[in-house]
C-alpha atoms as a PDB file:
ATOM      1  CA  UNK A   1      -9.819 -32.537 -80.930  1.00  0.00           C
ATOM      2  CA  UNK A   2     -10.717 -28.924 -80.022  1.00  0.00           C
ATOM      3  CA  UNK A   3     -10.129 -25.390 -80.646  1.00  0.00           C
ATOM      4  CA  UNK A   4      -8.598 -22.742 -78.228  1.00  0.00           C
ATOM      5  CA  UNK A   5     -11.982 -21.090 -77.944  1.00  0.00           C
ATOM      6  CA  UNK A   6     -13.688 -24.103 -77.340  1.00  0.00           C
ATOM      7  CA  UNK A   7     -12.040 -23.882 -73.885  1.00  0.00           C
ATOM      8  CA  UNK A   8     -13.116 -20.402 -73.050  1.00  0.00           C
ATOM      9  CA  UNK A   9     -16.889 -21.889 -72.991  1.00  0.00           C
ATOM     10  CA  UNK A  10     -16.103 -23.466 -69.677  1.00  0.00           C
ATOM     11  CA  UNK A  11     -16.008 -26.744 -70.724  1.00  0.00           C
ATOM     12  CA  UNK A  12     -14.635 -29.153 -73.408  1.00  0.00           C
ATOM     13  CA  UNK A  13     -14.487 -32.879 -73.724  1.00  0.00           C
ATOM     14  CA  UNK A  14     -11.360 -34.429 -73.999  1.00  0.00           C
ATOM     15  CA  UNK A  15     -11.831 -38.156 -74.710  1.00  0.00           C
ATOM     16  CA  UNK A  16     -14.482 -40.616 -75.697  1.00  0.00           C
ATOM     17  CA  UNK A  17     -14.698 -44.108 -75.909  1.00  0.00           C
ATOM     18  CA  UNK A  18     -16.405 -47.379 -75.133  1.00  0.00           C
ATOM     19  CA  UNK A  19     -15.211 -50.962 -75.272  1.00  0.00           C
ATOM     20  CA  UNK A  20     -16.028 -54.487 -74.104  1.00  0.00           C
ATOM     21  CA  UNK A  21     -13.520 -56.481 -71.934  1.00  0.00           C
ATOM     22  CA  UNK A  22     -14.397 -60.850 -71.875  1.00  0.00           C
ATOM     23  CA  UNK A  23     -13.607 -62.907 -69.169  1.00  0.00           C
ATOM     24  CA  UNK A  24      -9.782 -63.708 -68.690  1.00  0.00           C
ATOM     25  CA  UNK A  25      -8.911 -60.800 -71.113  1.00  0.00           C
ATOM     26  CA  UNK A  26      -5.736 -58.243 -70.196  1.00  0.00           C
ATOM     27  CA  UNK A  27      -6.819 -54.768 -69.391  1.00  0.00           C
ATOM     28  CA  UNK A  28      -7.040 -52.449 -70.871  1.00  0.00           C
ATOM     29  CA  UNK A  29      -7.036 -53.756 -74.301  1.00  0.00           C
ATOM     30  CA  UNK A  30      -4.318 -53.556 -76.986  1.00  0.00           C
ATOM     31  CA  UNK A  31      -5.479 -49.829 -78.147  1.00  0.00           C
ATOM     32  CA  UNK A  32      -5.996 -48.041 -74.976  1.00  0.00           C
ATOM     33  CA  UNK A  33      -4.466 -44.630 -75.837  1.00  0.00           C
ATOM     34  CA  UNK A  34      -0.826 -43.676 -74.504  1.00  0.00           C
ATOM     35  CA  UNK A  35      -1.783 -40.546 -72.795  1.00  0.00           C
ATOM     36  CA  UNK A  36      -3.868 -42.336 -70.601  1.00  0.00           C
ATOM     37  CA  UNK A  37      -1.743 -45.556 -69.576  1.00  0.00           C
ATOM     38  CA  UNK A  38      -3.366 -47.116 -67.440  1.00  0.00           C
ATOM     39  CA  UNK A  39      -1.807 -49.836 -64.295  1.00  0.00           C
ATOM     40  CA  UNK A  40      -3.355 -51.096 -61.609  1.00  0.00           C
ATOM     41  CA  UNK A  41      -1.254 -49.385 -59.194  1.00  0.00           C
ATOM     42  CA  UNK A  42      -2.624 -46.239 -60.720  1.00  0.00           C
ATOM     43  CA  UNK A  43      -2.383 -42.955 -62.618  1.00  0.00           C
ATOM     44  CA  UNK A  44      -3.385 -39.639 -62.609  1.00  0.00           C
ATOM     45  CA  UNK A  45      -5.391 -37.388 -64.843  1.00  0.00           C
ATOM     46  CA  UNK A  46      -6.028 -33.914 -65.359  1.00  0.00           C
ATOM     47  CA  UNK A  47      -9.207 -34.307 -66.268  1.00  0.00           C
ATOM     48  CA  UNK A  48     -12.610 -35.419 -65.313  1.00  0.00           C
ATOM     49  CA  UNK A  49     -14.004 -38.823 -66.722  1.00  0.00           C
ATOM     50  CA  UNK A  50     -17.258 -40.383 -66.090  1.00  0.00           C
ATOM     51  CA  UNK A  51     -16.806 -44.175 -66.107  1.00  0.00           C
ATOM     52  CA  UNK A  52     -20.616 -45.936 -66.867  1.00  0.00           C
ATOM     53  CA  UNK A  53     -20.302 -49.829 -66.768  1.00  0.00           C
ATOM     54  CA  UNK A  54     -22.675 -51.549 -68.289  1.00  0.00           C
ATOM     55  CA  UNK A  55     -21.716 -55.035 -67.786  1.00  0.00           C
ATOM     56  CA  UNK A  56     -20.195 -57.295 -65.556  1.00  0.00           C
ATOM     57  CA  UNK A  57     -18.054 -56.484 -62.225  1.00  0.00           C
ATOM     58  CA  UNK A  58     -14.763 -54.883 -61.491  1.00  0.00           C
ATOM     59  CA  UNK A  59     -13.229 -52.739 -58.832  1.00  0.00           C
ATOM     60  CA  UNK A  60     -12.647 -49.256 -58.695  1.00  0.00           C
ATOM     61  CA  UNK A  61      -9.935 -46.825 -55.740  1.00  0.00           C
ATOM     62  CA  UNK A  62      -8.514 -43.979 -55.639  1.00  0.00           C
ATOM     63  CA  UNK A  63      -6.758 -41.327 -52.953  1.00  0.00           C
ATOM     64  CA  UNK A  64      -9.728 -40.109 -51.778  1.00  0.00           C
ATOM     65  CA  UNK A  65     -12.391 -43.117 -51.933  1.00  0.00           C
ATOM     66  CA  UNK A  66     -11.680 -46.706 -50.532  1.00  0.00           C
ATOM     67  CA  UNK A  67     -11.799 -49.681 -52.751  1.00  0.00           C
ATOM     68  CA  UNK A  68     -14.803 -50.592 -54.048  1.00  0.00           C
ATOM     69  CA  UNK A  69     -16.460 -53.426 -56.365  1.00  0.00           C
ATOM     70  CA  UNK A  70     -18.352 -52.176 -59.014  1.00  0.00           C
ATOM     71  CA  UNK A  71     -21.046 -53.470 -61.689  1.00  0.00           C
ATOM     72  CA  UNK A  72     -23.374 -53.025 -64.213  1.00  0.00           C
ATOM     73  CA  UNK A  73     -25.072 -49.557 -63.684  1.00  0.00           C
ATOM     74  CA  UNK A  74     -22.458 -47.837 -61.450  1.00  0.00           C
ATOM     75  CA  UNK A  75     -20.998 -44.593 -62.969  1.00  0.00           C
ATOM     76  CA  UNK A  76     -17.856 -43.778 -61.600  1.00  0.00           C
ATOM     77  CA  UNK A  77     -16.577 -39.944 -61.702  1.00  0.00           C
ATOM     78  CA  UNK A  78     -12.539 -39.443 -61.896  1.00  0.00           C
ATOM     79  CA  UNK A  79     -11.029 -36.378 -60.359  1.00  0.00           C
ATOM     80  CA  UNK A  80      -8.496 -33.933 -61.857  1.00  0.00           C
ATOM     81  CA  UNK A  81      -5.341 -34.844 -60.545  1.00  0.00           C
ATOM     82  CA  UNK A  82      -6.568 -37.927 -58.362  1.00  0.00           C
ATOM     83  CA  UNK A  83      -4.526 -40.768 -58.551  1.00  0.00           C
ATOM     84  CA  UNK A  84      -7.038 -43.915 -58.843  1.00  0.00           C
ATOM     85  CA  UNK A  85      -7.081 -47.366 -60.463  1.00  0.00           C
ATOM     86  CA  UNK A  86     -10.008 -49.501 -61.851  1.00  0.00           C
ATOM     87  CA  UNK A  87     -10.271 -52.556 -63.780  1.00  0.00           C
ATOM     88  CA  UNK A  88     -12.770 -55.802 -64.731  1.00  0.00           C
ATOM     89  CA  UNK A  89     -12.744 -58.553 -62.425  1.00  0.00           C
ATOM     90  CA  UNK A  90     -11.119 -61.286 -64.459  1.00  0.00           C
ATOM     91  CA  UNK A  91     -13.763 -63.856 -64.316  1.00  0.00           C
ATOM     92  CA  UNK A  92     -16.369 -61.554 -65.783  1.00  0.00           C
ATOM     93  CA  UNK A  93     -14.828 -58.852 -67.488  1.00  0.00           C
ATOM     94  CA  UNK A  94     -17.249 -55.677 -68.248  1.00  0.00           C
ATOM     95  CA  UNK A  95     -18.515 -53.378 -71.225  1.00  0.00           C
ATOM     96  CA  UNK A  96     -17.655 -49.593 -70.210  1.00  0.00           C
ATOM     97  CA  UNK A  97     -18.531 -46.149 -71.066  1.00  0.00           C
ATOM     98  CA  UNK A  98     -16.517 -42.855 -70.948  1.00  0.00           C
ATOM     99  CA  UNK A  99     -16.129 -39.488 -71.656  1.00  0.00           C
ATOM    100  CA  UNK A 100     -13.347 -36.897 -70.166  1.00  0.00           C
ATOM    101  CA  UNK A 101     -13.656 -33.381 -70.018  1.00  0.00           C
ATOM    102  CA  UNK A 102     -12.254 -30.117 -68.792  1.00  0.00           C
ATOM    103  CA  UNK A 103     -13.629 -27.358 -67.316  1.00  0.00           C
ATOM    104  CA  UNK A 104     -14.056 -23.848 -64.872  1.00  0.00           C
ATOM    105  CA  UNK A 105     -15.002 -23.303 -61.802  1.00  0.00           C
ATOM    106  CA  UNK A 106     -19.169 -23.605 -62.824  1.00  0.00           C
ATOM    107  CA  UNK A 107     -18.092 -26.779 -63.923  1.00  0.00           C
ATOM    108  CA  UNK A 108     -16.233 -27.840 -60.797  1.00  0.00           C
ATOM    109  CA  UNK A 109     -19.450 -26.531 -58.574  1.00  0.00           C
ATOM    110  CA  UNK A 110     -22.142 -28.601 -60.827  1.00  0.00           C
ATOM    111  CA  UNK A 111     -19.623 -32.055 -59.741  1.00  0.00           C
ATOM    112  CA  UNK A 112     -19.763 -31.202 -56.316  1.00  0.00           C
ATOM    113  CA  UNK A 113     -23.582 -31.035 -56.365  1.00  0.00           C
ATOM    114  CA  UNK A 114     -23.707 -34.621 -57.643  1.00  0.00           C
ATOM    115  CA  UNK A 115     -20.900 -36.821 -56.412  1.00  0.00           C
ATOM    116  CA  UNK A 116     -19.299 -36.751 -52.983  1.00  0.00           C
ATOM    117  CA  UNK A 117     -15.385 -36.861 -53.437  1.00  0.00           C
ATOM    118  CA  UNK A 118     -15.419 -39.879 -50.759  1.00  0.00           C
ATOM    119  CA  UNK A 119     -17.988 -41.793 -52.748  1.00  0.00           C
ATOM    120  CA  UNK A 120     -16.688 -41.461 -56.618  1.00  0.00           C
ATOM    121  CA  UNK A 121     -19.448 -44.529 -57.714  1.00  0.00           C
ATOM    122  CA  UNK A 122     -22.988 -43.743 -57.935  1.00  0.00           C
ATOM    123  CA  UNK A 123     -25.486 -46.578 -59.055  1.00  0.00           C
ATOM    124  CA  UNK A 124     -28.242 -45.093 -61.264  1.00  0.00           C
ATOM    125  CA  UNK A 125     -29.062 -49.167 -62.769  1.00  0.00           C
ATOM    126  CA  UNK A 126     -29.219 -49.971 -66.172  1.00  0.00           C
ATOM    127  CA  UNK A 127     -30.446 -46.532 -68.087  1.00  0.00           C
ATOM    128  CA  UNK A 128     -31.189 -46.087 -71.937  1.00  0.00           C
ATOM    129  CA  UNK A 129     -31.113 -42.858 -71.937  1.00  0.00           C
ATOM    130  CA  UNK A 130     -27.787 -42.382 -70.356  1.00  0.00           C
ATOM    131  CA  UNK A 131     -26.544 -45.287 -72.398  1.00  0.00           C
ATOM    132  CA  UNK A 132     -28.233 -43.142 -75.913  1.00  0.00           C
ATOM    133  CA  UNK A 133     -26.175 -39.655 -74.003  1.00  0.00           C
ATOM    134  CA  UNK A 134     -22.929 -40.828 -74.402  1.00  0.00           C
ATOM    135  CA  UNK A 135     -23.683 -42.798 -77.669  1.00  0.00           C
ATOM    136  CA  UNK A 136     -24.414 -39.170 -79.019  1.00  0.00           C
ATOM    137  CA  UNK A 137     -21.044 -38.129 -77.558  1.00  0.00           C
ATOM    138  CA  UNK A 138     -19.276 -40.995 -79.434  1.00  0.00           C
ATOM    139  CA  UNK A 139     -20.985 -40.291 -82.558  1.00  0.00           C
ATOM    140  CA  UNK A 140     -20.099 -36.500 -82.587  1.00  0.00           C
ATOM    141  CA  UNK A 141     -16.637 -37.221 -81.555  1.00  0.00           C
ATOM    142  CA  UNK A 142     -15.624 -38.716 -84.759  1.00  0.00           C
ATOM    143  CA  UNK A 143     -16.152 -35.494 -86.495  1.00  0.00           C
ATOM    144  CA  UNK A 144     -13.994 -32.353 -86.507  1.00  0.00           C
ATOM    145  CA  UNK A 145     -16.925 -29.314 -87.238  1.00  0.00           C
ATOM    146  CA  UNK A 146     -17.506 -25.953 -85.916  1.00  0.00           C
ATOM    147  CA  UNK A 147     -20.007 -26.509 -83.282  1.00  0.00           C
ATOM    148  CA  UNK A 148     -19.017 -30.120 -82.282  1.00  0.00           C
ATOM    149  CA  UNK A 149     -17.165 -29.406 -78.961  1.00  0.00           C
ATOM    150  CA  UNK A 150     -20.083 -27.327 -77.868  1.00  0.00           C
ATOM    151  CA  UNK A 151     -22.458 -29.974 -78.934  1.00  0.00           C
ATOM    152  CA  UNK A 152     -20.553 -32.681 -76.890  1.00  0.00           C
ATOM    153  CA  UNK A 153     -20.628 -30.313 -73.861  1.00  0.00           C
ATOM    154  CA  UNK A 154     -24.680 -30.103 -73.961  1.00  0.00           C
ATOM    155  CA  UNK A 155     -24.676 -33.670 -73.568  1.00  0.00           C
ATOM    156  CA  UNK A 156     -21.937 -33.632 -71.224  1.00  0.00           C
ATOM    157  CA  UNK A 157     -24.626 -31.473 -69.280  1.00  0.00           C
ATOM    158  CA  UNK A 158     -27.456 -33.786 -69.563  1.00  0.00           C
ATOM    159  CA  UNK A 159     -25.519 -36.907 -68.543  1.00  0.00           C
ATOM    160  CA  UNK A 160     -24.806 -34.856 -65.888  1.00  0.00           C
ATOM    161  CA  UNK A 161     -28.240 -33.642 -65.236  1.00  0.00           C
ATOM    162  CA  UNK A 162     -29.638 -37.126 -65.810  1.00  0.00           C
ATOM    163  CA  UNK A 163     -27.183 -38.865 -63.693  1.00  0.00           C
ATOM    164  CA  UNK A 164     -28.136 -36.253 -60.512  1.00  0.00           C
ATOM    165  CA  UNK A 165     -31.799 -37.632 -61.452  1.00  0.00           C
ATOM    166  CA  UNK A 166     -30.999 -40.963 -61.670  1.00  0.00           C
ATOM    167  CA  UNK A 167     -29.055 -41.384 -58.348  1.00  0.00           C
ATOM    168  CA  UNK A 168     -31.817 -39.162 -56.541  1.00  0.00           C
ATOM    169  CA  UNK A 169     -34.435 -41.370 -57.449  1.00  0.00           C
ATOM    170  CA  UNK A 170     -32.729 -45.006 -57.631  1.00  0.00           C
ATOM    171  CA  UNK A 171     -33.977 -46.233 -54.745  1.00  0.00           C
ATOM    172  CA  UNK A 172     -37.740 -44.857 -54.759  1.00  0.00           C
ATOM    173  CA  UNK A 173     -39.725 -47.939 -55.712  1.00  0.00           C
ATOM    174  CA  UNK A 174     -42.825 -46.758 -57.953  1.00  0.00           C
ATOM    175  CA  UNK A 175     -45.554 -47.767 -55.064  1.00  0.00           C
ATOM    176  CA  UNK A 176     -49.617 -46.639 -55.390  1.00  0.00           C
ATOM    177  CA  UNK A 177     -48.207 -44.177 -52.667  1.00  0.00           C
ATOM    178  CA  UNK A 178     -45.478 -42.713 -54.349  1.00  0.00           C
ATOM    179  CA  UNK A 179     -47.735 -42.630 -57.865  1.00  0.00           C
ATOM    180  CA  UNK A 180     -50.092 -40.013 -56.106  1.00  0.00           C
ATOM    181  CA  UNK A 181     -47.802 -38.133 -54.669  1.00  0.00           C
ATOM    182  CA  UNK A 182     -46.562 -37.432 -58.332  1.00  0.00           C
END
């Protein structure tokens, strides 16, 4: 939850959550909250959520970007008020990552900057430090303190900032070349 002033800092996270889907399992599973019902024909939200898949394959649409499969490593970013649809592909399933927020117009600018509207997955691989981000973000989320929104938001900002590193550098392979240019 959060606090009417949390919102006048220009950003503020709305939901959190992680869960693993098996093989042949419905989606989303039995305690998917009922503000975000979720169909595979679609739904829209007005907030942003950052998607991070860390296992398995699935697919992922929405008005603005075509369908496309996704897999372990992809982040996917969902728009404000963007109707879209993802789910697991049934004979894999897939372990997921999220975290929604709102925000202003500096908020709105720093998304632009990093994700293309057209192109709403980014692969950044496998990352432990952007898997450890939004375990923080769970693990604050479960408590109710002064502070906590603003807390969540700073990590908010450094998934962000991390994920605008990762997907710049994903495809640089760490040659003698490229060492000495560092």
């Amino acid at each position: 939850s959060h606090l009417p002033k949390d919102e006048s800092c220009g950003m503020f996270c709305t939901t959190s959550g992680s869960q693993a889907c098996g093989p042949e399992s419905k989606y989303p599973l039995g305690n998917h909250p009922l503000n975000y019902h979720f169909s595979k024909s679609g739904r829209i939200l007005n907030e942003y959520q950052l998607i991070y898949i860390t296992d398995g394959l699935g697919y992922f649409r929405s008005d603005t970007c075509q369908p496309i499969r996704v897999s372990a490593g992809n982040i996917i970013l969902i728009y404000p008020g963007e109707k879209h649809s993802y789910y697991p592909d049934e004979k894999t399933g897939w372990s997921e990552m999220w975290v929604g927020f709102k925000g202003d117009d500096h908020l709105d600018k720093m998304i632009s900057n990093i994700f293309n509207r057209k192109e709403c997955v980014i692969n950044i691989g496998m990352s432990d430090t952007v898997c450890d981000l939004y375990g923080r973000i769970l693990a604050l989320s479960k408590f109710e303190k002064f502070g906590t929104q603003q807390a969540i938001c700073g990590f908010i900002n450094a998934l962000l900032g991390y994920i605008s590193y990762k997907a710049a550098n994903f495809f640089i392979s760490n040659t003698k070349n490229i060492d000495k240019i560092q």
